[in-house]
PDB file of N, CA and C in Angstrom:
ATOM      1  N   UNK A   1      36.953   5.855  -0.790  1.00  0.00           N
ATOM      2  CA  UNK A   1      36.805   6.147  -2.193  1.00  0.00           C
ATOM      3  C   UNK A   1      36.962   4.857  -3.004  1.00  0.00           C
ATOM      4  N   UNK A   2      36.224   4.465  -3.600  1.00  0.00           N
ATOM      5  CA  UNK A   2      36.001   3.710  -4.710  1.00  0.00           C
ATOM      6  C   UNK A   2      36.185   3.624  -6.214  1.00  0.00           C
ATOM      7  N   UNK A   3      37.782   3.064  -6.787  1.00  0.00           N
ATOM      8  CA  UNK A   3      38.253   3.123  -8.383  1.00  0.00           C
ATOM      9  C   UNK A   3      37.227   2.324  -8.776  1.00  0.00           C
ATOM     10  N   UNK A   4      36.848   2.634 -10.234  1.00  0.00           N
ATOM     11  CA  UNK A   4      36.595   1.556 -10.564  1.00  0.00           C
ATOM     12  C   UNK A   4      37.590   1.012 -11.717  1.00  0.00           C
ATOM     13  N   UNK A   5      37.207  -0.060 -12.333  1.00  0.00           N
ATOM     14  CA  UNK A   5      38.091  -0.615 -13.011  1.00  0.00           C
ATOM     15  C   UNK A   5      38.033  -0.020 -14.660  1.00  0.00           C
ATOM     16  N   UNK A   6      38.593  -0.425 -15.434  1.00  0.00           N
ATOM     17  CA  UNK A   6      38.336  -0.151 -17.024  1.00  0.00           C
ATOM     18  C   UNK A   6      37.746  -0.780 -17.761  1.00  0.00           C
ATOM     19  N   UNK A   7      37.622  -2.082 -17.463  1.00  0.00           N
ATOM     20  CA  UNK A   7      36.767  -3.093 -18.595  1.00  0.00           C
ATOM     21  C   UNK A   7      35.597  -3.752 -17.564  1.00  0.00           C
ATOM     22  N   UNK A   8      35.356  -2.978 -16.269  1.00  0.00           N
ATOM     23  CA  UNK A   8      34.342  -3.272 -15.790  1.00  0.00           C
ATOM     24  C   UNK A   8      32.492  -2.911 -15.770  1.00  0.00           C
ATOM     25  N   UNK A   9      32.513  -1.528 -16.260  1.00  0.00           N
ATOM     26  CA  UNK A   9      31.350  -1.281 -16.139  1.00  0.00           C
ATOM     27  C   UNK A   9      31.200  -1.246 -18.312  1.00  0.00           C
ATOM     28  N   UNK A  10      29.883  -1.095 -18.793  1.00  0.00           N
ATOM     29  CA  UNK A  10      29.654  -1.740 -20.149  1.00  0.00           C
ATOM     30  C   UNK A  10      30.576  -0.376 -20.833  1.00  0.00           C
ATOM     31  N   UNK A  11      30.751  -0.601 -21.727  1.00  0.00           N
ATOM     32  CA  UNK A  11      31.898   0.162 -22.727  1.00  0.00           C
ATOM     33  C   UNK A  11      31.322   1.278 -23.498  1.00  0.00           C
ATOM     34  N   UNK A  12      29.781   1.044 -23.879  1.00  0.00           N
ATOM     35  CA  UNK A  12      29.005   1.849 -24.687  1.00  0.00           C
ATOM     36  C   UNK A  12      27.658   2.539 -23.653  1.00  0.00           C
ATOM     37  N   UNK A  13      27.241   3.502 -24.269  1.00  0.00           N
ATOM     38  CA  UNK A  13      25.802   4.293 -23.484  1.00  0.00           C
ATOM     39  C   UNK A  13      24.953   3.232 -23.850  1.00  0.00           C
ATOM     40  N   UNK A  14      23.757   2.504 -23.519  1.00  0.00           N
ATOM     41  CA  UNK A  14      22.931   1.978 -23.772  1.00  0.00           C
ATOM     42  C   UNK A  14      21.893   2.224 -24.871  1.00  0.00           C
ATOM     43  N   UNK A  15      21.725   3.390 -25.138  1.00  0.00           N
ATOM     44  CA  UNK A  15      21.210   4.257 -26.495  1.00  0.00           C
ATOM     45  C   UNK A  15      21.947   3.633 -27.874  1.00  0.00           C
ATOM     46  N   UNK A  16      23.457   3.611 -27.226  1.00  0.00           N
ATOM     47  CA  UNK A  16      24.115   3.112 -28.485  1.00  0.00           C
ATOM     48  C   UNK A  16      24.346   1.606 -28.639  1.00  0.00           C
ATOM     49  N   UNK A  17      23.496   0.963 -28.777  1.00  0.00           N
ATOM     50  CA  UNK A  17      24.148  -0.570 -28.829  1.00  0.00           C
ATOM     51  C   UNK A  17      23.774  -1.068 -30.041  1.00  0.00           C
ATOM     52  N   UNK A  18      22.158  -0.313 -30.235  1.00  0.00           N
ATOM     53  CA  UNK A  18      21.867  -0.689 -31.540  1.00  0.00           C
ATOM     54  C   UNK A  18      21.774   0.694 -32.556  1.00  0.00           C
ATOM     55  N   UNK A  19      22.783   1.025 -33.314  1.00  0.00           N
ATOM     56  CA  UNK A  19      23.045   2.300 -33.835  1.00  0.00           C
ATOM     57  C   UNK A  19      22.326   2.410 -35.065  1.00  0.00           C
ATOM     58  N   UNK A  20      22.246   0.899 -35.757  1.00  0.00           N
ATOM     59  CA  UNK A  20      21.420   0.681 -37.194  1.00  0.00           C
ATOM     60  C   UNK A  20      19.879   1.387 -37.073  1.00  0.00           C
ATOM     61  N   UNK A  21      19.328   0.413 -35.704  1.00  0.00           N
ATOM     62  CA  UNK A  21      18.249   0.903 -35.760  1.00  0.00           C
ATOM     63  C   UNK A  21      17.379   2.517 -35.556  1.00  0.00           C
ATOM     64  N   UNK A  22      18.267   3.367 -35.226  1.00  0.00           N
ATOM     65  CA  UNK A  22      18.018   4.430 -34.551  1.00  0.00           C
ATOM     66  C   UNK A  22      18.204   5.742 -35.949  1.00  0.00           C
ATOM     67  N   UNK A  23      17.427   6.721 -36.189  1.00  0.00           N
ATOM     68  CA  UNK A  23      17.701   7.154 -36.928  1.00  0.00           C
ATOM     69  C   UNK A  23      18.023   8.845 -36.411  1.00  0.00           C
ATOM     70  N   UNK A  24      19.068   9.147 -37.338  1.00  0.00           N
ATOM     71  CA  UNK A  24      19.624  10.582 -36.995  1.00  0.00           C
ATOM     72  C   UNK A  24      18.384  11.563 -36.627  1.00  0.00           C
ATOM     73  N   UNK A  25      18.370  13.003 -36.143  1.00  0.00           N
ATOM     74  CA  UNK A  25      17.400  13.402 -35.604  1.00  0.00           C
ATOM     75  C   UNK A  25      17.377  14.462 -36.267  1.00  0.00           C
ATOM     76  N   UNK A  26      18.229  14.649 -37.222  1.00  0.00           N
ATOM     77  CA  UNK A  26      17.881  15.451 -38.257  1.00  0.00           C
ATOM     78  C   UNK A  26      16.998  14.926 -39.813  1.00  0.00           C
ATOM     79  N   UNK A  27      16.971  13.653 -39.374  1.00  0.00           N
ATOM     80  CA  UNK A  27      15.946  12.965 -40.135  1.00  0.00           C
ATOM     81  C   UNK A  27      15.010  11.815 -40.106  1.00  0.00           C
ATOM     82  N   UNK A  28      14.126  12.549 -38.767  1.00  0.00           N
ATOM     83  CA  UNK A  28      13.105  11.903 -38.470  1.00  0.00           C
ATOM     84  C   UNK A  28      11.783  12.094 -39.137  1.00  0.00           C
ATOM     85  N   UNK A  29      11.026  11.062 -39.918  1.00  0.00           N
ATOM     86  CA  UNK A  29       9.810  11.272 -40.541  1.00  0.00           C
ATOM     87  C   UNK A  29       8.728  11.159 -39.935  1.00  0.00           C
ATOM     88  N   UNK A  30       7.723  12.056 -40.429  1.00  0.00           N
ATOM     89  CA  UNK A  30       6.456  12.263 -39.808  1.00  0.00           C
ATOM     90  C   UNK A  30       5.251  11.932 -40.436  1.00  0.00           C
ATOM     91  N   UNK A  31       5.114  10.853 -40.429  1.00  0.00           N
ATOM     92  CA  UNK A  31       4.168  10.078 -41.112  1.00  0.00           C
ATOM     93  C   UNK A  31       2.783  10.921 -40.600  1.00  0.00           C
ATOM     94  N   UNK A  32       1.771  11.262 -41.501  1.00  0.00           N
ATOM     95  CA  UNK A  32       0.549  12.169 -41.229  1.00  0.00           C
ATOM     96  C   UNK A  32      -0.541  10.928 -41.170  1.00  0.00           C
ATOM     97  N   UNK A  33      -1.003  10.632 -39.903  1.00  0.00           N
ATOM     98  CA  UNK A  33      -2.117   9.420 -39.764  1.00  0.00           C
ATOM     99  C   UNK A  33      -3.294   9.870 -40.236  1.00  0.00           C
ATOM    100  N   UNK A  34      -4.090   8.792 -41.379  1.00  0.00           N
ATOM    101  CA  UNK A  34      -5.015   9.480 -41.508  1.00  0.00           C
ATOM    102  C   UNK A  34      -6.388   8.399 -41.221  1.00  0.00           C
ATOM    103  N   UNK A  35      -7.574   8.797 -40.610  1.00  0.00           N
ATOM    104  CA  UNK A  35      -8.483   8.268 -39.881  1.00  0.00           C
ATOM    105  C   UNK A  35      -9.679   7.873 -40.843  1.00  0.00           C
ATOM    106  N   UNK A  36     -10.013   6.776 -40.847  1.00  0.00           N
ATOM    107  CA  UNK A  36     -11.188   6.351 -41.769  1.00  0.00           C
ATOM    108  C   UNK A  36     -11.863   5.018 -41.133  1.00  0.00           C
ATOM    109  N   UNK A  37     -12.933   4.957 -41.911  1.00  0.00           N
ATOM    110  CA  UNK A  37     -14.215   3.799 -41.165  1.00  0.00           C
ATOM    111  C   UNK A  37     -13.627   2.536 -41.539  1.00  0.00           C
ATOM    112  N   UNK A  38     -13.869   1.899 -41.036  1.00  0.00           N
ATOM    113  CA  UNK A  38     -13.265  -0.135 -41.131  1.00  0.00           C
ATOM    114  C   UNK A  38     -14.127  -0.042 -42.569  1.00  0.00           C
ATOM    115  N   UNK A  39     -13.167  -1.719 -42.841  1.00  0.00           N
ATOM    116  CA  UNK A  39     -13.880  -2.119 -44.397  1.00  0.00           C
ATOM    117  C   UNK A  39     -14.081  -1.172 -45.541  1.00  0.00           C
ATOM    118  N   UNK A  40     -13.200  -0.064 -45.588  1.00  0.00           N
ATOM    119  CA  UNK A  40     -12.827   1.007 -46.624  1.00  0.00           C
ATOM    120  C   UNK A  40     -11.242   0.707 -47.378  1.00  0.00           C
ATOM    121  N   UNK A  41     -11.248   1.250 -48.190  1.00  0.00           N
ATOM    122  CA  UNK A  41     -10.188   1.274 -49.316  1.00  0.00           C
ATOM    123  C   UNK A  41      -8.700   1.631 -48.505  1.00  0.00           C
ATOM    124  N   UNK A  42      -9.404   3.158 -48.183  1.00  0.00           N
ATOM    125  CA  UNK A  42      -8.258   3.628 -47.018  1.00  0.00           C
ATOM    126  C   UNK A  42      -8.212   3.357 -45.829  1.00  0.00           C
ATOM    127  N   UNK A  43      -8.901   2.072 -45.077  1.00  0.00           N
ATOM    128  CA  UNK A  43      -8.558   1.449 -44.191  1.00  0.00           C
ATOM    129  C   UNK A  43      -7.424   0.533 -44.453  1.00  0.00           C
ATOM    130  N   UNK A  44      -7.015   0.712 -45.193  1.00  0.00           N
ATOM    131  CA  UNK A  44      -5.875  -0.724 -46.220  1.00  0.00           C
ATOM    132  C   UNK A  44      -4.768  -0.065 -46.227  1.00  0.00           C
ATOM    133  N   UNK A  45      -4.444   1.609 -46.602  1.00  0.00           N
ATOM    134  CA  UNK A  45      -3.095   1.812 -46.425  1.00  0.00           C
ATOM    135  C   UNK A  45      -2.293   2.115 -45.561  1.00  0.00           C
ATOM    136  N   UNK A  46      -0.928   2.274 -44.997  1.00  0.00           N
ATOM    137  CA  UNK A  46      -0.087   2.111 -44.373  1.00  0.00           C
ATOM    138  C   UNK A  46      -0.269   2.857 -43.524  1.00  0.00           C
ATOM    139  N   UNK A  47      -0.873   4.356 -43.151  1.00  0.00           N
ATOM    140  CA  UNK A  47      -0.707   5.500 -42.629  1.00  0.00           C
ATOM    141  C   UNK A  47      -2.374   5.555 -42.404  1.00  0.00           C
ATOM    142  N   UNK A  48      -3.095   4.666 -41.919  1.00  0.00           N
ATOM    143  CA  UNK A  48      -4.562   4.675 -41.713  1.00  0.00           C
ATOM    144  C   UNK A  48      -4.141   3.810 -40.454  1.00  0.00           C
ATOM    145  N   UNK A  49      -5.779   4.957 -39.680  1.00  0.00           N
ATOM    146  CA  UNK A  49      -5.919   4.519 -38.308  1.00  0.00           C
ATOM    147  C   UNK A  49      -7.526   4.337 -38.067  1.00  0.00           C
ATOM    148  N   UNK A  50      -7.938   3.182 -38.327  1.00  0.00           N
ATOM    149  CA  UNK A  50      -9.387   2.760 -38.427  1.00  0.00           C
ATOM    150  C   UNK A  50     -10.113   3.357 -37.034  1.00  0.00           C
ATOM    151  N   UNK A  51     -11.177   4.420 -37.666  1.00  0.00           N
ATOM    152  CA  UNK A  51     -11.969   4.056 -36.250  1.00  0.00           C
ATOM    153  C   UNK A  51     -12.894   3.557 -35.756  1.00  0.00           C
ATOM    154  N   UNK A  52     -13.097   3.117 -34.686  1.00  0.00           N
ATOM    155  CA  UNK A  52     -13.964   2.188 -33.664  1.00  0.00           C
ATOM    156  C   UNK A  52     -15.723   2.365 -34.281  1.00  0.00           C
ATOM    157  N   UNK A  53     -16.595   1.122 -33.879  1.00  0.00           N
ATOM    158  CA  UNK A  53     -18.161   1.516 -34.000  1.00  0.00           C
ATOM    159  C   UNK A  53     -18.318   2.423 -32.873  1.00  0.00           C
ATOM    160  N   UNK A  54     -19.184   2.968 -33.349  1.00  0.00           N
ATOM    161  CA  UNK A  54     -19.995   3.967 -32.378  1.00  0.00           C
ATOM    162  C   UNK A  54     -20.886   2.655 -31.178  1.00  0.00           C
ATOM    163  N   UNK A  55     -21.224   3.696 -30.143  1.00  0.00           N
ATOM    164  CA  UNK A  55     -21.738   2.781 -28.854  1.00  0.00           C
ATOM    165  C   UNK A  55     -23.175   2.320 -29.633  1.00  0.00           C
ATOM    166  N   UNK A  56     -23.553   1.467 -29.128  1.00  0.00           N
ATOM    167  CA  UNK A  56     -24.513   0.896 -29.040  1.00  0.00           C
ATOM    168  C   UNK A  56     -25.620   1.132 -27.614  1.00  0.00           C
ATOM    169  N   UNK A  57     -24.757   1.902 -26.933  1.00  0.00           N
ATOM    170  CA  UNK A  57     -26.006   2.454 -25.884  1.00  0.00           C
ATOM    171  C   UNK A  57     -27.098   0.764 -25.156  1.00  0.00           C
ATOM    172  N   UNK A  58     -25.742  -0.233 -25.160  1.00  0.00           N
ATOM    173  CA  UNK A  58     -26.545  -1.622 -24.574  1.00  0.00           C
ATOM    174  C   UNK A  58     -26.353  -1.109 -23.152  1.00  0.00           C
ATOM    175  N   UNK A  59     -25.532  -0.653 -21.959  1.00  0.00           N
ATOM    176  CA  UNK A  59     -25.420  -0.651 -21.022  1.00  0.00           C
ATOM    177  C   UNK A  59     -26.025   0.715 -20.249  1.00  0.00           C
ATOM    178  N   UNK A  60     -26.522   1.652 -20.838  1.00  0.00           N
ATOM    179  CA  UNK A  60     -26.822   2.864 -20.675  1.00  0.00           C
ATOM    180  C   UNK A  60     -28.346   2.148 -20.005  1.00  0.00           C
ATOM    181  N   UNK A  61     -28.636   3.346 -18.507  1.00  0.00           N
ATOM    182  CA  UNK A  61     -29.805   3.108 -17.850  1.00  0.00           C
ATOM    183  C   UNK A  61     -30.607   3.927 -18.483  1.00  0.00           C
ATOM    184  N   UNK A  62     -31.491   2.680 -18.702  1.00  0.00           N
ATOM    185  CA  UNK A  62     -33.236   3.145 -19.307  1.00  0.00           C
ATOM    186  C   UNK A  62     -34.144   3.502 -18.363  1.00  0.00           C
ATOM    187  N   UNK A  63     -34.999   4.163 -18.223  1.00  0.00           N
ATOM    188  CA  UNK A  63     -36.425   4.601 -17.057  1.00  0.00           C
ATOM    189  C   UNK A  63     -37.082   3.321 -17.820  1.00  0.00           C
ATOM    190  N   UNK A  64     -37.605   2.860 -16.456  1.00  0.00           N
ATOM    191  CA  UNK A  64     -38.677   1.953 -16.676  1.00  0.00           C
ATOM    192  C   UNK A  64     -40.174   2.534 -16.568  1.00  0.00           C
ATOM    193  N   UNK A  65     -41.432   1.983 -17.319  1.00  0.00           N
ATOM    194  CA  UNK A  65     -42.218   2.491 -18.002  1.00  0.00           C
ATOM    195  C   UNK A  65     -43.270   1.742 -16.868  1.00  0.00           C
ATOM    196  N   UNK A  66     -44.028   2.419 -15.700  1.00  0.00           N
ATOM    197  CA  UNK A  66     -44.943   2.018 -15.166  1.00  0.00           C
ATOM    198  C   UNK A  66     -45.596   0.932 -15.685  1.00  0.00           C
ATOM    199  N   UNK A  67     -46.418  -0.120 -15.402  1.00  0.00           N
ATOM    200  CA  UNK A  67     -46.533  -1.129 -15.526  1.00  0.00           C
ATOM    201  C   UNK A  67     -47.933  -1.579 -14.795  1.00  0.00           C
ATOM    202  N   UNK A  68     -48.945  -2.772 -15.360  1.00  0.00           N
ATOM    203  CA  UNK A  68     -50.130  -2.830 -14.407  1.00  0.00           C
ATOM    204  C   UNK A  68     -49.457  -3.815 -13.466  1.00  0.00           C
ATOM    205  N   UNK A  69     -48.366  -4.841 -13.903  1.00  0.00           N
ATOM    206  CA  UNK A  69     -47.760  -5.593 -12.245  1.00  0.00           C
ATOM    207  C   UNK A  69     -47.340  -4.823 -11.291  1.00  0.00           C
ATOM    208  N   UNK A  70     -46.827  -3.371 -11.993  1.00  0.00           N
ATOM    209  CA  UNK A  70     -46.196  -2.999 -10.446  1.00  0.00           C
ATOM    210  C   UNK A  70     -46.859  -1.982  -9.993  1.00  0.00           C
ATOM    211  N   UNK A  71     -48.168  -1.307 -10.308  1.00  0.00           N
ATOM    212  CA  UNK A  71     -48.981  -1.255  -9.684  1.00  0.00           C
ATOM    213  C   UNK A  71     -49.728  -2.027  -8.525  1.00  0.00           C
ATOM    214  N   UNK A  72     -49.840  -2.710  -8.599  1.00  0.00           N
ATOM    215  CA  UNK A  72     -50.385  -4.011  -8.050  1.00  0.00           C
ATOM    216  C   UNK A  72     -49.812  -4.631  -7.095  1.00  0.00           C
ATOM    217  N   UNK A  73     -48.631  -4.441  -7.573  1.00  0.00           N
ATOM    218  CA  UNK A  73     -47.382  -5.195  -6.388  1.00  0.00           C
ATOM    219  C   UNK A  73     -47.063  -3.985  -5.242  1.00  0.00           C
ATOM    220  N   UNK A  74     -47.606  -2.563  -5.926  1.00  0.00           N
ATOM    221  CA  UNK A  74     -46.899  -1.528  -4.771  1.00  0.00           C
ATOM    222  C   UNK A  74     -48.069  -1.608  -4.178  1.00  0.00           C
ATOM    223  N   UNK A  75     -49.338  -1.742  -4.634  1.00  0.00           N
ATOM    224  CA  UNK A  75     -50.472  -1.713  -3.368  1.00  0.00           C
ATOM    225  C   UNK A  75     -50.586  -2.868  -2.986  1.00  0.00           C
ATOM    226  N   UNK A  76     -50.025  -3.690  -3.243  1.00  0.00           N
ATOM    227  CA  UNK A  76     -50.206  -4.896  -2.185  1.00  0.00           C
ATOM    228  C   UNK A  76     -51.094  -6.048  -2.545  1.00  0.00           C
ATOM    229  N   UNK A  77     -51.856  -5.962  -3.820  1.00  0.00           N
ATOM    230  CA  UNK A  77     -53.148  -6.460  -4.393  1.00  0.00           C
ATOM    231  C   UNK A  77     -53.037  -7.703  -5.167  1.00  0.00           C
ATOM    232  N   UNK A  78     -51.367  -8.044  -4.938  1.00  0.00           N
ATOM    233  CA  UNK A  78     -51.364  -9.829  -6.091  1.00  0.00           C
ATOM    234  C   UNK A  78     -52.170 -11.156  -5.843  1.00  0.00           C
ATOM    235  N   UNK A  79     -52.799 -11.402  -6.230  1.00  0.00           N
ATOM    236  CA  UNK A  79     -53.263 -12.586  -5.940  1.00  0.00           C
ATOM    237  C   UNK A  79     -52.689 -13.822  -5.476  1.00  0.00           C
ATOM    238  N   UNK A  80     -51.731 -14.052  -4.661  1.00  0.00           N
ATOM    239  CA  UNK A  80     -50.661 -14.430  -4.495  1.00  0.00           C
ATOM    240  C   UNK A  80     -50.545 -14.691  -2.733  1.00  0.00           C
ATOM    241  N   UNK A  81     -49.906 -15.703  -2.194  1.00  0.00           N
ATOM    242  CA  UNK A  81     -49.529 -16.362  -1.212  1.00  0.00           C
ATOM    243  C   UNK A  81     -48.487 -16.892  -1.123  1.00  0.00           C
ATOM    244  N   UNK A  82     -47.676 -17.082   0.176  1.00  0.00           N
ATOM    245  CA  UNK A  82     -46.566 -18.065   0.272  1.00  0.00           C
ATOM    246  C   UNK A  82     -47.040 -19.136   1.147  1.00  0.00           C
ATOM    247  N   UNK A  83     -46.425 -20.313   0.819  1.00  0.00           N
ATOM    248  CA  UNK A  83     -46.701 -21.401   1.420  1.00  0.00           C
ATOM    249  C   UNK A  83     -45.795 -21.602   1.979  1.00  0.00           C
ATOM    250  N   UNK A  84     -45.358 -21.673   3.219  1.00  0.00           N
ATOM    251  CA  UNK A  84     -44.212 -22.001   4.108  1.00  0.00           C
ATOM    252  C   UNK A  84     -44.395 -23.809   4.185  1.00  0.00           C
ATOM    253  N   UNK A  85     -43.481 -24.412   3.892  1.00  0.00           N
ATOM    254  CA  UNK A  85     -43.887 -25.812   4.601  1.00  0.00           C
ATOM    255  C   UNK A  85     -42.437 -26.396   4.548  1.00  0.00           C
ATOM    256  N   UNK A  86     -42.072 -27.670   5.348  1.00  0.00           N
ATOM    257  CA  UNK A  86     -40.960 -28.431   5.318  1.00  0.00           C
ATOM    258  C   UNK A  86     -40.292 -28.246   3.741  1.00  0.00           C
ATOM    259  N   UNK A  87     -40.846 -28.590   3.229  1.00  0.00           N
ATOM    260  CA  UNK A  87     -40.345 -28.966   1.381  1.00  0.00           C
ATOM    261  C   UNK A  87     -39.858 -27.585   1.260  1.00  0.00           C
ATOM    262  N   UNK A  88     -40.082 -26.107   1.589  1.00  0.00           N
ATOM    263  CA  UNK A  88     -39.568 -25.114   1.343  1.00  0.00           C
ATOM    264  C   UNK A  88     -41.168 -24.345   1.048  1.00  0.00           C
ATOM    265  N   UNK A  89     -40.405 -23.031   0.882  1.00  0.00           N
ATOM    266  CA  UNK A  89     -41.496 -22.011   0.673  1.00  0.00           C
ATOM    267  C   UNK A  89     -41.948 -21.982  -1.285  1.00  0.00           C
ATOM    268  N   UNK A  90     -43.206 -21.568  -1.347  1.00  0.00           N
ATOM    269  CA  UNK A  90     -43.870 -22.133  -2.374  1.00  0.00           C
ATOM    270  C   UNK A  90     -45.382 -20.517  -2.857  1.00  0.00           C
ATOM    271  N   UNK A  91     -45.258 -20.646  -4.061  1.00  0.00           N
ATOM    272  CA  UNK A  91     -46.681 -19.392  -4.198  1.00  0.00           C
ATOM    273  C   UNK A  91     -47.959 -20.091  -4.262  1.00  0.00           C
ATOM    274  N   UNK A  92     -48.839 -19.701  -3.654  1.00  0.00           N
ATOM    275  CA  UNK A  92     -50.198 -20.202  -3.194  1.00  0.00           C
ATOM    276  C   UNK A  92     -51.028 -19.420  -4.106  1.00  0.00           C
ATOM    277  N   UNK A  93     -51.693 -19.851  -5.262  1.00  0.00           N
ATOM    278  CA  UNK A  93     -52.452 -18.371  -5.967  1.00  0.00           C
ATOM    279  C   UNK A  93     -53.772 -18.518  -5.308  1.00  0.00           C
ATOM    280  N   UNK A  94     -54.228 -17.121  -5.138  1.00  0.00           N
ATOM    281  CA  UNK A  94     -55.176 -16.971  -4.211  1.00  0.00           C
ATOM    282  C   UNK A  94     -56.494 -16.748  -5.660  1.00  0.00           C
ATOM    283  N   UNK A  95     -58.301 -17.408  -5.183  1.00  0.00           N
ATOM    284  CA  UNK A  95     -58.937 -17.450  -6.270  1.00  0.00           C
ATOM    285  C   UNK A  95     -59.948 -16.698  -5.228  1.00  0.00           C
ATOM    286  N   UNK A  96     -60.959 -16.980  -6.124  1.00  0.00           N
ATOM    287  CA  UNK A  96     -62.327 -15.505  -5.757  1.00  0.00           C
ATOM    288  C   UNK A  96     -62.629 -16.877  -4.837  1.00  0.00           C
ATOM    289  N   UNK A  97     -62.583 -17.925  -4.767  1.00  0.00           N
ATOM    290  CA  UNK A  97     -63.251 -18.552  -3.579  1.00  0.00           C
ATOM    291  C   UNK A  97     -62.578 -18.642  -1.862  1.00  0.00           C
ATOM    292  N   UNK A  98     -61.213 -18.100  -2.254  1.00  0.00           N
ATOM    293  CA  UNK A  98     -59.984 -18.437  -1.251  1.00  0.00           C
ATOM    294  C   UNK A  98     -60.364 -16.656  -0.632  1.00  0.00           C
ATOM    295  N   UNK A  99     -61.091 -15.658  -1.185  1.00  0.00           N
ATOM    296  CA  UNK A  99     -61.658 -14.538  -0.619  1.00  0.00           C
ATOM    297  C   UNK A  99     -60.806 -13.247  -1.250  1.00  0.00           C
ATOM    298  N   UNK A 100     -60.051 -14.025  -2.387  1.00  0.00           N
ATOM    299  CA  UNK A 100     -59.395 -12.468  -3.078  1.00  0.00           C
ATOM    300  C   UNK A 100     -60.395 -11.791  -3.812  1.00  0.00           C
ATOM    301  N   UNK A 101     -60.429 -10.795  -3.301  1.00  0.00           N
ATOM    302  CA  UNK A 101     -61.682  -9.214  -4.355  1.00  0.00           C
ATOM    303  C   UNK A 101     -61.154  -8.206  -3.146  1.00  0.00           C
TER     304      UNK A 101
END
């Protein structure tokens, strides 16, 4: 079994250390928040809670809108080549004489 001592553990509840700041609970105020748009009159007083812009819908996925490149690119039809060589790979555009039609 373990005494402990009298002036060993802290003297007060921790709730109570700062007593000024704490107010009785029979008189706690209830400030009524009230909500309004930025850059307003009543965005200025004490008991205002500004709210946010609306989205802008920048990150929201769009359908992409068929296209004559990607037509073209799904059948296979670009006028277009790669050039493999030492220096690296490279696009070769292919002309009506090189046999593109």
């Amino acid at each position: 079994m373990v005494v402990e001592e009298a002036g060993s553990g802290p003297s007060k509840r921790v709730g109570d250390r700062c007593p000024q700041l704490q107010e009785p609970l029979g008189h706690v105020k209830k400030s009524k928040q009230q909500v309004s748009d930025g850059f307003t009159v009543k965005a200025m007083m004490k008991n205002a809670v500004v709210r946010g812009p609306p989205l802008a819908g920048a990150f929201k996925e769009r359908p992409t809108k068929p296209t004559v490149f990607r037509m073209f690119y799904d059948r296979g039809d670009l006028p277009i080549a790669l050039e493999h060589d030492a220096k690296g790979n490279r696009i070769a555009w292919k002309t009506i004489e090189d046999g593109f039609r």
